[in-house]
C-alpha atoms as a PDB file:
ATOM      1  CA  UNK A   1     110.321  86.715 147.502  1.00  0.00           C
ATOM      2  CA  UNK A   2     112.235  84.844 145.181  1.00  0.00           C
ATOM      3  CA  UNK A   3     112.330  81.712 147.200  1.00  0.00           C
ATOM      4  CA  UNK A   4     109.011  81.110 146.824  1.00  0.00           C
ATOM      5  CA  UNK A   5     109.470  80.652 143.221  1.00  0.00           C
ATOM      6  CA  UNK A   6     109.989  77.434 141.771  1.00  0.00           C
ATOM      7  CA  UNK A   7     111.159  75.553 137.953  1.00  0.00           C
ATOM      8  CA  UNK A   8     107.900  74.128 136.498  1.00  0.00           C
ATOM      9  CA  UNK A   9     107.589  73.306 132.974  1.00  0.00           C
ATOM     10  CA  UNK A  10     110.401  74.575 132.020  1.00  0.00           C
ATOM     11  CA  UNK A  11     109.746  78.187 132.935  1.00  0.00           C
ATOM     12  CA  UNK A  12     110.840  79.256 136.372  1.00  0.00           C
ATOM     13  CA  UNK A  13     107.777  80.618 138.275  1.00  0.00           C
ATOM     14  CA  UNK A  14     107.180  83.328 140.902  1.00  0.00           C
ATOM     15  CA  UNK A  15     103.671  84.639 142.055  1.00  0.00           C
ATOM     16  CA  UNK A  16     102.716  88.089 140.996  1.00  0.00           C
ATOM     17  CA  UNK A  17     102.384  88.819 144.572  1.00  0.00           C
ATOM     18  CA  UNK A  18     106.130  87.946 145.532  1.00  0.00           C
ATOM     19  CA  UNK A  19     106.827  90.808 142.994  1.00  0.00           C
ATOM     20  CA  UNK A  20     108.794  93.432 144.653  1.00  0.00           C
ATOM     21  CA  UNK A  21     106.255  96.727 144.205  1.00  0.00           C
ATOM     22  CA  UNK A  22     106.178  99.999 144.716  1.00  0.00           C
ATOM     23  CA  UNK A  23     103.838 102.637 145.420  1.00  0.00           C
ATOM     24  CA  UNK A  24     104.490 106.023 143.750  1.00  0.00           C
ATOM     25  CA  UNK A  25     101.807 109.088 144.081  1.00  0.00           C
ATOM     26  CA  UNK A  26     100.213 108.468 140.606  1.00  0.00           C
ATOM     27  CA  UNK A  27     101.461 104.648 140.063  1.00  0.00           C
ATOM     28  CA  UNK A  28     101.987 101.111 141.298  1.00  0.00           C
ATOM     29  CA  UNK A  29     105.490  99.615 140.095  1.00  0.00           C
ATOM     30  CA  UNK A  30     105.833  96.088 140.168  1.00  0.00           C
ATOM     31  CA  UNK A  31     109.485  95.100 139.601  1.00  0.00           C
ATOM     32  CA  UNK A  32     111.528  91.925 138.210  1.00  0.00           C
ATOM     33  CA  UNK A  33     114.006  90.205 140.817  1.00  0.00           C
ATOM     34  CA  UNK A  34     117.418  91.099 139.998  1.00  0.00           C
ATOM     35  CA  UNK A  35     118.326  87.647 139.745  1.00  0.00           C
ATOM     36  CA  UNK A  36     115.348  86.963 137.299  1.00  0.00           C
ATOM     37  CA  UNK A  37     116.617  89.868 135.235  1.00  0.00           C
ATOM     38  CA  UNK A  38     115.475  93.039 134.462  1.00  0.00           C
ATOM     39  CA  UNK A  39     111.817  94.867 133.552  1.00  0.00           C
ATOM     40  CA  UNK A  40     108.415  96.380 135.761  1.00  0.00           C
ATOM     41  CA  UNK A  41     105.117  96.751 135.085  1.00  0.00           C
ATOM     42  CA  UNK A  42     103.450 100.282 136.146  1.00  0.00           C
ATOM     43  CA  UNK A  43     100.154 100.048 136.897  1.00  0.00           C
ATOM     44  CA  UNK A  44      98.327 103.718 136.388  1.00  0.00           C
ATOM     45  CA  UNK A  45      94.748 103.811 137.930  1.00  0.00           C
ATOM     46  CA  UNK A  46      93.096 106.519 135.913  1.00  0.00           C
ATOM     47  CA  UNK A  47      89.888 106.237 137.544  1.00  0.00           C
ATOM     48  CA  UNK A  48      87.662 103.571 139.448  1.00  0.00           C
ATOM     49  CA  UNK A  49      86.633 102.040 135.989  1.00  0.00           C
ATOM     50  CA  UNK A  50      90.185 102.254 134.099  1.00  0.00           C
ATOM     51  CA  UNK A  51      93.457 101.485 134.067  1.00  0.00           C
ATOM     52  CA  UNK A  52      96.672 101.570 131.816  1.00  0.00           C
ATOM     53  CA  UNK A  53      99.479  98.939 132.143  1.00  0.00           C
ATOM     54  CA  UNK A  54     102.547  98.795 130.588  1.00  0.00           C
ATOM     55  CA  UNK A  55     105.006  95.812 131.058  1.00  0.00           C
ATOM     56  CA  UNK A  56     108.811  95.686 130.135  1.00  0.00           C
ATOM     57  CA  UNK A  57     109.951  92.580 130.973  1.00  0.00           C
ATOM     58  CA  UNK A  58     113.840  91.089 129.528  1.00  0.00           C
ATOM     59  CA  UNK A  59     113.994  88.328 131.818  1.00  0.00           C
ATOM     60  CA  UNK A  60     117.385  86.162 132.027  1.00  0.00           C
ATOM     61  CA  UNK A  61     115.085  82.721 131.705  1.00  0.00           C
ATOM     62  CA  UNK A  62     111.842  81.401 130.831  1.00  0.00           C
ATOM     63  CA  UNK A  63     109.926  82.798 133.401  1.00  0.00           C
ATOM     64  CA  UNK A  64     105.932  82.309 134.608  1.00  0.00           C
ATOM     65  CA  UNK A  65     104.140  84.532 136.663  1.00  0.00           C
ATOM     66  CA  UNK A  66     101.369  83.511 138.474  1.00  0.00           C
ATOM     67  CA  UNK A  67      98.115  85.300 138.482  1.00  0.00           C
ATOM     68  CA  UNK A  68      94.851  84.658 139.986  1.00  0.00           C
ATOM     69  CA  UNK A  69      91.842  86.980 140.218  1.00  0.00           C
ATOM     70  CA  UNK A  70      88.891  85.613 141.353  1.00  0.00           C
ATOM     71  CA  UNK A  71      85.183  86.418 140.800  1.00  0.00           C
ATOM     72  CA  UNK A  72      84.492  90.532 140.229  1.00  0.00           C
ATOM     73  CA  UNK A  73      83.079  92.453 138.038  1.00  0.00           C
ATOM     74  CA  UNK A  74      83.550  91.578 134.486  1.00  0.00           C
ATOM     75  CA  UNK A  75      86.552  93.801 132.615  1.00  0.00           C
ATOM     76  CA  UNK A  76      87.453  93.969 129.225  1.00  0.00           C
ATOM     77  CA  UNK A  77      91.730  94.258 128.472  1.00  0.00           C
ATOM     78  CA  UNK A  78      93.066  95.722 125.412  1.00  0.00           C
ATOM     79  CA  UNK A  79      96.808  94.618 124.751  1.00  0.00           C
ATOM     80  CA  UNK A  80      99.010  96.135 122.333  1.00  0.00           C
ATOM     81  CA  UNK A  81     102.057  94.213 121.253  1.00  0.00           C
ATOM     82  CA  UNK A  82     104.436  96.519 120.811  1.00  0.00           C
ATOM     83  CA  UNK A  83     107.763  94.371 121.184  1.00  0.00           C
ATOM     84  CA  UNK A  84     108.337  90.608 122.010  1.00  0.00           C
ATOM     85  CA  UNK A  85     105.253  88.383 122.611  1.00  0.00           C
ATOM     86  CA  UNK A  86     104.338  86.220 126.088  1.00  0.00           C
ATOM     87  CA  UNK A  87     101.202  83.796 126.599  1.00  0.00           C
ATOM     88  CA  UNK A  88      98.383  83.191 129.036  1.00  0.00           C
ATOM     89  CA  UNK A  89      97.669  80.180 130.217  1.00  0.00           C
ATOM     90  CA  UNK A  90      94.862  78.834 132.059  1.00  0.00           C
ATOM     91  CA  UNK A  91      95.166  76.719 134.549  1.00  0.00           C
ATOM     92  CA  UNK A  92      92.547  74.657 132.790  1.00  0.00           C
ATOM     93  CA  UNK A  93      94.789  74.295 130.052  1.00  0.00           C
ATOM     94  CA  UNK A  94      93.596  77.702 127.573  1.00  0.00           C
ATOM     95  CA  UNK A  95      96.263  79.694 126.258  1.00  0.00           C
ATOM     96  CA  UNK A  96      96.394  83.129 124.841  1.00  0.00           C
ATOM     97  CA  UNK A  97      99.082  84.435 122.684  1.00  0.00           C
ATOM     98  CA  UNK A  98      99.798  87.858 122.648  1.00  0.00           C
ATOM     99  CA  UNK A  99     102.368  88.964 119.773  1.00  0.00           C
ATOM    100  CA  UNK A 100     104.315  92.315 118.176  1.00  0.00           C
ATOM    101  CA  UNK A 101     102.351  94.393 115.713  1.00  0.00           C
ATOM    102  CA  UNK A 102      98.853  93.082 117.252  1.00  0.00           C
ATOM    103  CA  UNK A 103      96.319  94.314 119.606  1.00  0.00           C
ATOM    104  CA  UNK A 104      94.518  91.220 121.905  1.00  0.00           C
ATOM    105  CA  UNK A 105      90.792  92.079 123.234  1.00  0.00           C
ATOM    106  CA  UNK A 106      90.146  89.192 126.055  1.00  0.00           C
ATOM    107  CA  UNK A 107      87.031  89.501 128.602  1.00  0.00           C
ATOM    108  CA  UNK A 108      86.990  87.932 131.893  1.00  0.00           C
ATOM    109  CA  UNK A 109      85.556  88.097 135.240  1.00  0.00           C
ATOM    110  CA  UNK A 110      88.114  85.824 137.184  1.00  0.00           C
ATOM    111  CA  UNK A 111      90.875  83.865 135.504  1.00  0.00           C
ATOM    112  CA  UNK A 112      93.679  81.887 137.238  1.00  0.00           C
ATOM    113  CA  UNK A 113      97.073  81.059 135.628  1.00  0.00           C
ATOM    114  CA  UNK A 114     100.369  82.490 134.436  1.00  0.00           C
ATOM    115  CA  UNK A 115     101.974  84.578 132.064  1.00  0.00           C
ATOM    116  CA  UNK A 116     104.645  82.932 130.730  1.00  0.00           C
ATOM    117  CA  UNK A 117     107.803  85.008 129.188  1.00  0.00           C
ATOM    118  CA  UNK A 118     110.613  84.180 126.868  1.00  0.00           C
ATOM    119  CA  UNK A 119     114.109  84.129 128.483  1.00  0.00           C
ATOM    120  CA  UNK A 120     116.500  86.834 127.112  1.00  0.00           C
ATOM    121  CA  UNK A 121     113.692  88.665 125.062  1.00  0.00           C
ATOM    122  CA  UNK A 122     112.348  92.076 125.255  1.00  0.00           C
ATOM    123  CA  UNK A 123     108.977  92.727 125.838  1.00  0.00           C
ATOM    124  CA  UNK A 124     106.949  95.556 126.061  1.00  0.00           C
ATOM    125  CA  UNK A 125     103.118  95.554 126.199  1.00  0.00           C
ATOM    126  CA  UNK A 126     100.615  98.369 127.003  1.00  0.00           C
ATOM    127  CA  UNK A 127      97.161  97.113 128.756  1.00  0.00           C
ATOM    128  CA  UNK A 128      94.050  98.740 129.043  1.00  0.00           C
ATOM    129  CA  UNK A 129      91.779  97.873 131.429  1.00  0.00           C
ATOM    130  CA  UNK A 130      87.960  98.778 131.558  1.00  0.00           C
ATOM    131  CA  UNK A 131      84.728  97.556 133.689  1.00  0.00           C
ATOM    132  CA  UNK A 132      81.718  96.561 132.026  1.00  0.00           C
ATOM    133  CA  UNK A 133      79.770  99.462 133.788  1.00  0.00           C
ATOM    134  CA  UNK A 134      82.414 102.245 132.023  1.00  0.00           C
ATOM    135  CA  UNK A 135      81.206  99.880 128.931  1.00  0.00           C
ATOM    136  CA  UNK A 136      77.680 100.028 129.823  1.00  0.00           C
ATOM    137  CA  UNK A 137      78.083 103.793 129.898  1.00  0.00           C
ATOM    138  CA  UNK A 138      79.546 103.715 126.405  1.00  0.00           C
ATOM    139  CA  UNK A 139      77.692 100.976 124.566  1.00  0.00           C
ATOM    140  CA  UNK A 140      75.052 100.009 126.341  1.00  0.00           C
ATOM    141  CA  UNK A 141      73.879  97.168 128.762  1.00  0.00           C
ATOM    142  CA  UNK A 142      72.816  94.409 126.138  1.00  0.00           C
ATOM    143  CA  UNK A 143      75.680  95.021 123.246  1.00  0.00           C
ATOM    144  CA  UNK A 144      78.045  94.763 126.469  1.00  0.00           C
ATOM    145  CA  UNK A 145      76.515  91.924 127.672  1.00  0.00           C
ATOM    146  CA  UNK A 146      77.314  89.862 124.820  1.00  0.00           C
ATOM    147  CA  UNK A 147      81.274  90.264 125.405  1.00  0.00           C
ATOM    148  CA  UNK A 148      80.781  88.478 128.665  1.00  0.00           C
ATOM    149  CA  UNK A 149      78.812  85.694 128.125  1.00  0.00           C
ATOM    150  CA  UNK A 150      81.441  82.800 129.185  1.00  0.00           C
ATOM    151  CA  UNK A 151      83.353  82.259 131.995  1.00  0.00           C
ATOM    152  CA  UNK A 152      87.308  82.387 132.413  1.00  0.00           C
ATOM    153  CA  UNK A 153      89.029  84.243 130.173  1.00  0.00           C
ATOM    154  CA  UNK A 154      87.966  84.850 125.815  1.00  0.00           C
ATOM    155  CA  UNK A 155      89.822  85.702 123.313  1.00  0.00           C
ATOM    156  CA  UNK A 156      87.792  88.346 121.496  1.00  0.00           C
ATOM    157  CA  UNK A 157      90.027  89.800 118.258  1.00  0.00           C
ATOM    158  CA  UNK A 158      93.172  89.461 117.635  1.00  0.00           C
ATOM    159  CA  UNK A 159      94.252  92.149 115.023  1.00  0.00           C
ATOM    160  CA  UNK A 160      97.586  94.151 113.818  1.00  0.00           C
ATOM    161  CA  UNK A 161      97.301  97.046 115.808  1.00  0.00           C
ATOM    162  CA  UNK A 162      96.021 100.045 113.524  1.00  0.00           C
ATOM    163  CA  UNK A 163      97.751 103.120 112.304  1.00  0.00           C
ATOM    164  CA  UNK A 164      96.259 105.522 115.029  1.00  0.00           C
ATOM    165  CA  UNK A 165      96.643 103.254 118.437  1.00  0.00           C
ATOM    166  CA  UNK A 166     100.324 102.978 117.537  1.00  0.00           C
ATOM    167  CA  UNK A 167     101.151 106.398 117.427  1.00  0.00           C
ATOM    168  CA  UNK A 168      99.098 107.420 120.345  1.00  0.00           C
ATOM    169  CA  UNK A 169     101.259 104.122 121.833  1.00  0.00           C
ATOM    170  CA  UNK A 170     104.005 105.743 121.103  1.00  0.00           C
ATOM    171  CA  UNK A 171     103.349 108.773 122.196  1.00  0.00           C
ATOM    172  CA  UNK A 172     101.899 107.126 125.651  1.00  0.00           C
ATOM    173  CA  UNK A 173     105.562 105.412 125.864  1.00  0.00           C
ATOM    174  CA  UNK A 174     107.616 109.053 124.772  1.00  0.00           C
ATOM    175  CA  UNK A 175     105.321 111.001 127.422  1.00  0.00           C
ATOM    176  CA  UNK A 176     107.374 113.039 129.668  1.00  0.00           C
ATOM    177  CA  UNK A 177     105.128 115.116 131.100  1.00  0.00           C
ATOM    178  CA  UNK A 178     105.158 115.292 135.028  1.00  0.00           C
ATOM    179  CA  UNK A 179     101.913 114.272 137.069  1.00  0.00           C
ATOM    180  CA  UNK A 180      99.168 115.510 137.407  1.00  0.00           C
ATOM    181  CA  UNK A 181      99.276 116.394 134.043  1.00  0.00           C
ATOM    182  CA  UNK A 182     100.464 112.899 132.866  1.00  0.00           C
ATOM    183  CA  UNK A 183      97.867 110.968 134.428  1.00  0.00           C
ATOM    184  CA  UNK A 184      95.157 113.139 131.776  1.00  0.00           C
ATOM    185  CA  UNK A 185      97.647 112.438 129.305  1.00  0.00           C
ATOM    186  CA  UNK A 186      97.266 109.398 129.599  1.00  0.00           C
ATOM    187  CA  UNK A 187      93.836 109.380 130.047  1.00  0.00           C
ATOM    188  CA  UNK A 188      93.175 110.542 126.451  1.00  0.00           C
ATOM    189  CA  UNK A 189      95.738 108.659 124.486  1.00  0.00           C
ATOM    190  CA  UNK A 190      93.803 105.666 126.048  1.00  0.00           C
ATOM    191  CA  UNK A 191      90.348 107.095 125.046  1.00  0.00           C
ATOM    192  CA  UNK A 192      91.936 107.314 121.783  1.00  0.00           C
ATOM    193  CA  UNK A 193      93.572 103.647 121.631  1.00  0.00           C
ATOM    194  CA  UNK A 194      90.219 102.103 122.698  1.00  0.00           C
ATOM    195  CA  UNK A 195      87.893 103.785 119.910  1.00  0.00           C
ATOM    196  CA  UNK A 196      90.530 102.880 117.461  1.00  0.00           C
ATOM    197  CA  UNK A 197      90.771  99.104 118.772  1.00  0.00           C
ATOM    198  CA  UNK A 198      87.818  98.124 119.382  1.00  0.00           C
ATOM    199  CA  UNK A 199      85.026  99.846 116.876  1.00  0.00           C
ATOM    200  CA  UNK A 200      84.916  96.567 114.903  1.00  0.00           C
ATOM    201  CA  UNK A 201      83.694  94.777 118.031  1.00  0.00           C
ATOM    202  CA  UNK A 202      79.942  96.287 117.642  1.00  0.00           C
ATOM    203  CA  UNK A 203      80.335  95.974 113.288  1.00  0.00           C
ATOM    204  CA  UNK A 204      78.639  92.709 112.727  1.00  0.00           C
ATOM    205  CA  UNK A 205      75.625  91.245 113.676  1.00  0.00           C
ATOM    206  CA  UNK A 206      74.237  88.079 114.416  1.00  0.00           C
ATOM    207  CA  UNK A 207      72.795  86.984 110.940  1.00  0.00           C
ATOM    208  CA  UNK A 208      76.270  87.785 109.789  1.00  0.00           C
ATOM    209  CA  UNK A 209      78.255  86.016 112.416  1.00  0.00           C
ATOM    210  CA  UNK A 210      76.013  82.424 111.978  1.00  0.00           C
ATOM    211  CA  UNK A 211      77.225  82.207 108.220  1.00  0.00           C
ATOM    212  CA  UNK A 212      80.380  81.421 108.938  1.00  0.00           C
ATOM    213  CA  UNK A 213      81.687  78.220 110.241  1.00  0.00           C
ATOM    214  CA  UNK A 214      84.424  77.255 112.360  1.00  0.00           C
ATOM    215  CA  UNK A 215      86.044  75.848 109.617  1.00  0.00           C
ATOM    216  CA  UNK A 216      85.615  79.116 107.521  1.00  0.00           C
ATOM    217  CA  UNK A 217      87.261  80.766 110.951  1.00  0.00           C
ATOM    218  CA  UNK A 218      90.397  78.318 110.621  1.00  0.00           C
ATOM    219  CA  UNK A 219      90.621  78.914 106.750  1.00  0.00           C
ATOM    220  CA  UNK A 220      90.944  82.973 107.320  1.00  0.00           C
ATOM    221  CA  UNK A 221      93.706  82.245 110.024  1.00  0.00           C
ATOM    222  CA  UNK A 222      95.476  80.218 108.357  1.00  0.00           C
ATOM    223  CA  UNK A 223      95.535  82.428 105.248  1.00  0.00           C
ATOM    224  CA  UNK A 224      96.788  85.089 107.544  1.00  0.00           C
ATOM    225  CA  UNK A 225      99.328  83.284 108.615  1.00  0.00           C
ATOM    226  CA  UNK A 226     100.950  82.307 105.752  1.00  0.00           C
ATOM    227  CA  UNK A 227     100.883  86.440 105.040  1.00  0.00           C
ATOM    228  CA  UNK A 228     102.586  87.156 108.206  1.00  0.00           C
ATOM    229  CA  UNK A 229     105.221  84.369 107.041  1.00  0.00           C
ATOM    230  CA  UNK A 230     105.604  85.960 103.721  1.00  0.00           C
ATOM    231  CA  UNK A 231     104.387  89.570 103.986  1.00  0.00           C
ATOM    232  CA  UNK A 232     107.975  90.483 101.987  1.00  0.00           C
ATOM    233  CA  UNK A 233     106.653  88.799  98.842  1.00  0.00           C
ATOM    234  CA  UNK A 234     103.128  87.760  99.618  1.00  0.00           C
ATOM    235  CA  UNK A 235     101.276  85.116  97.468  1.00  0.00           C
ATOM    236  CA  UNK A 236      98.192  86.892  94.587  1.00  0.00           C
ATOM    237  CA  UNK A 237      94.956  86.579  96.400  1.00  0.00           C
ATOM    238  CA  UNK A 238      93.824  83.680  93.812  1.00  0.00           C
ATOM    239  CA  UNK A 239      97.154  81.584  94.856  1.00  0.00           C
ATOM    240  CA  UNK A 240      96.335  82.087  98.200  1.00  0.00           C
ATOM    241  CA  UNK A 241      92.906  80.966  98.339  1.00  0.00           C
ATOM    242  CA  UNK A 242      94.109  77.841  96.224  1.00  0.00           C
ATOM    243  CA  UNK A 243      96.806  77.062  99.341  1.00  0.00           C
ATOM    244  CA  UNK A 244      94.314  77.358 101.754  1.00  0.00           C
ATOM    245  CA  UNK A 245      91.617  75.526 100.035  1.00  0.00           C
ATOM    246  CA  UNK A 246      88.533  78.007  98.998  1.00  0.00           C
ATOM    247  CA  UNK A 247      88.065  80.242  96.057  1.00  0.00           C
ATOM    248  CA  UNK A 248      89.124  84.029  96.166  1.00  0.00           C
ATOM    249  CA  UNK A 249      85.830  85.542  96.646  1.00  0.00           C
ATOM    250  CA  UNK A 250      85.425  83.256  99.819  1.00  0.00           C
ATOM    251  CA  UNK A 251      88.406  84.141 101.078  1.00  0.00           C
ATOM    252  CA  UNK A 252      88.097  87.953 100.720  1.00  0.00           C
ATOM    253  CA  UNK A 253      84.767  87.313 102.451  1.00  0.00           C
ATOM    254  CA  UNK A 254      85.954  86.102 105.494  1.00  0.00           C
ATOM    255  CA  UNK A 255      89.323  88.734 105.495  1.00  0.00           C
ATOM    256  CA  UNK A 256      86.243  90.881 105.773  1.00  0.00           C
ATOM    257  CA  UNK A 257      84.186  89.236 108.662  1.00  0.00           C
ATOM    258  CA  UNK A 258      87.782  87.894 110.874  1.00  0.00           C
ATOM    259  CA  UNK A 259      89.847  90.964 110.349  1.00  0.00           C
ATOM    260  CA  UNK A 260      87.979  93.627 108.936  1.00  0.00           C
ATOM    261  CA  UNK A 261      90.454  94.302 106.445  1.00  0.00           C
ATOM    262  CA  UNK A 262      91.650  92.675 103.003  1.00  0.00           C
ATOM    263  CA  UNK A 263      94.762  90.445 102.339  1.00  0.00           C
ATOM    264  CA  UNK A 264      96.648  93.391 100.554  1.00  0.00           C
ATOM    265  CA  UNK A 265      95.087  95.222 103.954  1.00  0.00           C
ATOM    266  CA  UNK A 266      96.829  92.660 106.079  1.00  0.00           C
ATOM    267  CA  UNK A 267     100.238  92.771 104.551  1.00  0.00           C
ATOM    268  CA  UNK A 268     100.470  96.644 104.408  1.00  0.00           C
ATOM    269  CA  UNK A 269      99.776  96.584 107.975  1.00  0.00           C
ATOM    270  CA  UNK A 270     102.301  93.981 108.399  1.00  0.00           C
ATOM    271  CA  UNK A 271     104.821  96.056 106.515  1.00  0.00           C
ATOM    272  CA  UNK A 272     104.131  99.398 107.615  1.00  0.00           C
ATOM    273  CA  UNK A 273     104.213  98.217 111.578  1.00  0.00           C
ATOM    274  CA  UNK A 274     107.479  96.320 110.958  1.00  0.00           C
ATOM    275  CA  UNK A 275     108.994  99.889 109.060  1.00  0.00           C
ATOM    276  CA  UNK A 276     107.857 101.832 111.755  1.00  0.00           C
ATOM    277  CA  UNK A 277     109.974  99.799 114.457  1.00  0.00           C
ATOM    278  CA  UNK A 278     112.772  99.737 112.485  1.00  0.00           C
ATOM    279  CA  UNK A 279     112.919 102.881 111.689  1.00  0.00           C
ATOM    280  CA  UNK A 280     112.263 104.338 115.293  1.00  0.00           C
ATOM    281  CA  UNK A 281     114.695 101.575 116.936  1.00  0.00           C
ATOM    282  CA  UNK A 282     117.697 103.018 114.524  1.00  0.00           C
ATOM    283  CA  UNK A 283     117.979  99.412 112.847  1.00  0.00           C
ATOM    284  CA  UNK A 284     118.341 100.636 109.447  1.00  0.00           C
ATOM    285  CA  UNK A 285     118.490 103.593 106.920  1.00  0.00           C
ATOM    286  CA  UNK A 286     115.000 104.275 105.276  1.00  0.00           C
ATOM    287  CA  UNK A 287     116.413 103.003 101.882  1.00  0.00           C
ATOM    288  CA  UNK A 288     117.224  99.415 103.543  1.00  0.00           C
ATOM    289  CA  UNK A 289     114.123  99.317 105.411  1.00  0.00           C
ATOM    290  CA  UNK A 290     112.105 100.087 102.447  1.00  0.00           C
ATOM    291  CA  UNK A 291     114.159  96.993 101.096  1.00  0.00           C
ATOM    292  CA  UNK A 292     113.513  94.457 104.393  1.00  0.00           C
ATOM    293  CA  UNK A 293     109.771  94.997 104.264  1.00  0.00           C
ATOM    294  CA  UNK A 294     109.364  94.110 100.417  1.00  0.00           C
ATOM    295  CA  UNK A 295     109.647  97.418  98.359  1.00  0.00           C
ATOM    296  CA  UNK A 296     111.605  97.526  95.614  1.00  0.00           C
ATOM    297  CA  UNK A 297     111.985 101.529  95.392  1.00  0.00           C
ATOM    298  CA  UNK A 298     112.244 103.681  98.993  1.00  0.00           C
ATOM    299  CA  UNK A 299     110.140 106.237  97.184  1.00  0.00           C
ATOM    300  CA  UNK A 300     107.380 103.972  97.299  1.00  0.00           C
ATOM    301  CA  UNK A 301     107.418 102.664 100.592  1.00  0.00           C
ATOM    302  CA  UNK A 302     108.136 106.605 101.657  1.00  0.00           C
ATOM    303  CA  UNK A 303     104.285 107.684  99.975  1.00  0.00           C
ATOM    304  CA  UNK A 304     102.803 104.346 101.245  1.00  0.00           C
ATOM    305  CA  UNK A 305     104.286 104.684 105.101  1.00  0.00           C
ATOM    306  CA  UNK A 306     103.405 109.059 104.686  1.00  0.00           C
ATOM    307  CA  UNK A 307      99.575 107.840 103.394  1.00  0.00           C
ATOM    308  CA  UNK A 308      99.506 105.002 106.239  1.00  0.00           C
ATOM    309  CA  UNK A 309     100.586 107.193 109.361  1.00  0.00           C
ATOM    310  CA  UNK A 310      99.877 110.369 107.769  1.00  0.00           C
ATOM    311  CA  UNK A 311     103.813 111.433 108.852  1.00  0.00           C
ATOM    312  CA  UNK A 312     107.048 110.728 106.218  1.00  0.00           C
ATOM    313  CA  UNK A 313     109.156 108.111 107.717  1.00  0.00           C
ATOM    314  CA  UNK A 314     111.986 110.714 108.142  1.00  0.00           C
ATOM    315  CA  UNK A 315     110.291 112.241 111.069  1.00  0.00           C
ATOM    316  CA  UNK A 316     110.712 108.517 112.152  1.00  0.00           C
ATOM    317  CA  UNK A 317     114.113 107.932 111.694  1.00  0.00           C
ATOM    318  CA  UNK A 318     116.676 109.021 114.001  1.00  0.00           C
ATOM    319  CA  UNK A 319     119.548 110.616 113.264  1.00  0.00           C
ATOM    320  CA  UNK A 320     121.516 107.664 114.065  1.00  0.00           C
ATOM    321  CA  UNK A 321     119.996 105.262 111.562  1.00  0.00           C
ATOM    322  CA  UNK A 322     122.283 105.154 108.804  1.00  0.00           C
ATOM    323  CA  UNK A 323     123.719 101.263 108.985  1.00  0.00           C
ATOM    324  CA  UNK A 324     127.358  99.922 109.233  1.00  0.00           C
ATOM    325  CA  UNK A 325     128.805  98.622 106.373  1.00  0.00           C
ATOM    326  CA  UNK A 326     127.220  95.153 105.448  1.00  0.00           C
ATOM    327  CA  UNK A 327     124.133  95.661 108.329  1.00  0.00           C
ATOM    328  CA  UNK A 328     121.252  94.129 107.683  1.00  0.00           C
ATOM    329  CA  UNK A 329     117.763  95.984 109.298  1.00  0.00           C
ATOM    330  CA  UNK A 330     116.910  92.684 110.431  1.00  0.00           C
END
């Protein structure tokens, strides 16, 4: 009921349970208030041990929804950015980001707070939700155990969502294929989106993980992020150790441990995951996008983006696509 919502912090809040929802034969839909603006989340059970959600929210103000679960069985959530970007917030005062172009891995057994959404934004995120026993079956007791081994709610990676998840994303958000046939659909793209996400989970072990420091940790993210800032004309690798404050071999060392990729890695995802939205969201001809994500000749970003997705960014584009006189892809 909306009158049970109330302005806090600047973000208008409403419990997830005041959520108008309803139940369809092979979903849940929760739905936005009309007067909060406009968005649902559809919650598909695919089995006792798994779940997909996806969330498109454009609300018409900042808006926080309260959730609480409290003590269960620990779960593991995959969440894939694919538009817009909302936070979590504890109620102890923890926050989790979760942003376009990356895929969050958090582990929790209760939590208690709100997700907190920009006004006038769209969003669109695609959860995955799995028990530890479905991990158990696929990992193992112990190398499970080890993802749960704090309470509330961790952060476990935070990477740019890889080549494969996204298509099988975007194949997941294309699918019309009526039930009961959509719910294995589903199924399998999510099988899919897991291996890909979360492989590098179970790469490193703990010799490798006590080298590095926390300050090594804050070094590699902050390297990153000066990437993301300038991914159109990104810094050489020997520059950007210097900003950052290591040497280059360092700093390719600890691409490797954080992000299991390199720096050139990171900006070609960057750049290839920005390309692909533009070009399926008809906000510029390939030429201009090739142009807006930092390559000087389309027929290069054309053989980069067909080696990346393994698909020529025509079969992208939509028809529609060539831009108006003076528009910008941005």
């Amino acid at each position: 009921m909306l009158e049970a919502a109330a302005k806090t912090s600047g973000h208008y809040k409403i419990d997830q349970q005041d959520l108008p929802a309803q139940q369809l034969p092979d979903q849940l839909i929760q739905s936005l208030p009309e007067q909060l603006g406009r968005g649902h989340t559809a919650v598909f059970q695919l089995d006792a041990d798994l779940s997909f959600i996806e969330t498109r929210y454009r609300p018409n103000r900042d808006l926080a929804v309260a959730t609480r679960i409290d003590r269960q069985e620990p779960r593991l959530v995959v969440t894939l950015g694919m538009q817009g970007r909302s936070r979590f917030v504890e109620r102890g005062g923890d926050e989790i980001v979760f942003s376009e172009g990356y895929t969050s891995i958090t582990a929790f057994n209760c939590s208690n707070g709100e997700r907190q959404y920009q006004a006038d934004t769209e969003l669109v995120q695609l959860r995955f939700s799995l028990t530890k026993t479905r991990l158990d079956q696929y990992i193992g007791e112990n190398a499970a155990a080890r993802l749960f081994n704090k309470g509330g709610v961790n952060l476990l990676s935070y990477k740019p969502i890889s080549n494969s998840a996204l298509i099988a994303a975007n194949q997941l958000a294309g699918c019309n294929i009526p039930p009961p046939l959509k719910r294995m659909f589903i199924h399998g793209q999510a099988m899919s989106i897991l291996a890909a996400e979360m492989h590098h989970l179970w790469q490193y072990t703990a010799d490798s993980a006590y080298r590095f420091t926390e300050k090594d940790r804050a070094l590699a993210y902050a390297a990153r992020a000066i990437l993301i800032n300038e991914f159109r004309a990104p810094p050489p690798v020997a520059q950007l150790a210097k900003r950052v404050g290591t040497n280059q071999c360092k700093l390719k060392k600890l691409f490797h441990h954080y992000f299991d990729n390199t720096p050139y890695g990171i900006v070609l995802d960057i750049r290839m995951h920005k390309a692909y939205r533009l070009l399926q969201t008809r906000a510029g001809h390939i030429d201009a996008v090739a142009e807006f994500v930092g390559y000087n000749h389309a027929s290069n970003f054309s053989a980069a983006f067909s080696k990346y997705f393994g698909i020529s960014p025509r079969h992208i584009a939509k028809p529609a696509s060539a831009p108006r006189e003076g528009a910008s892809p941005a």
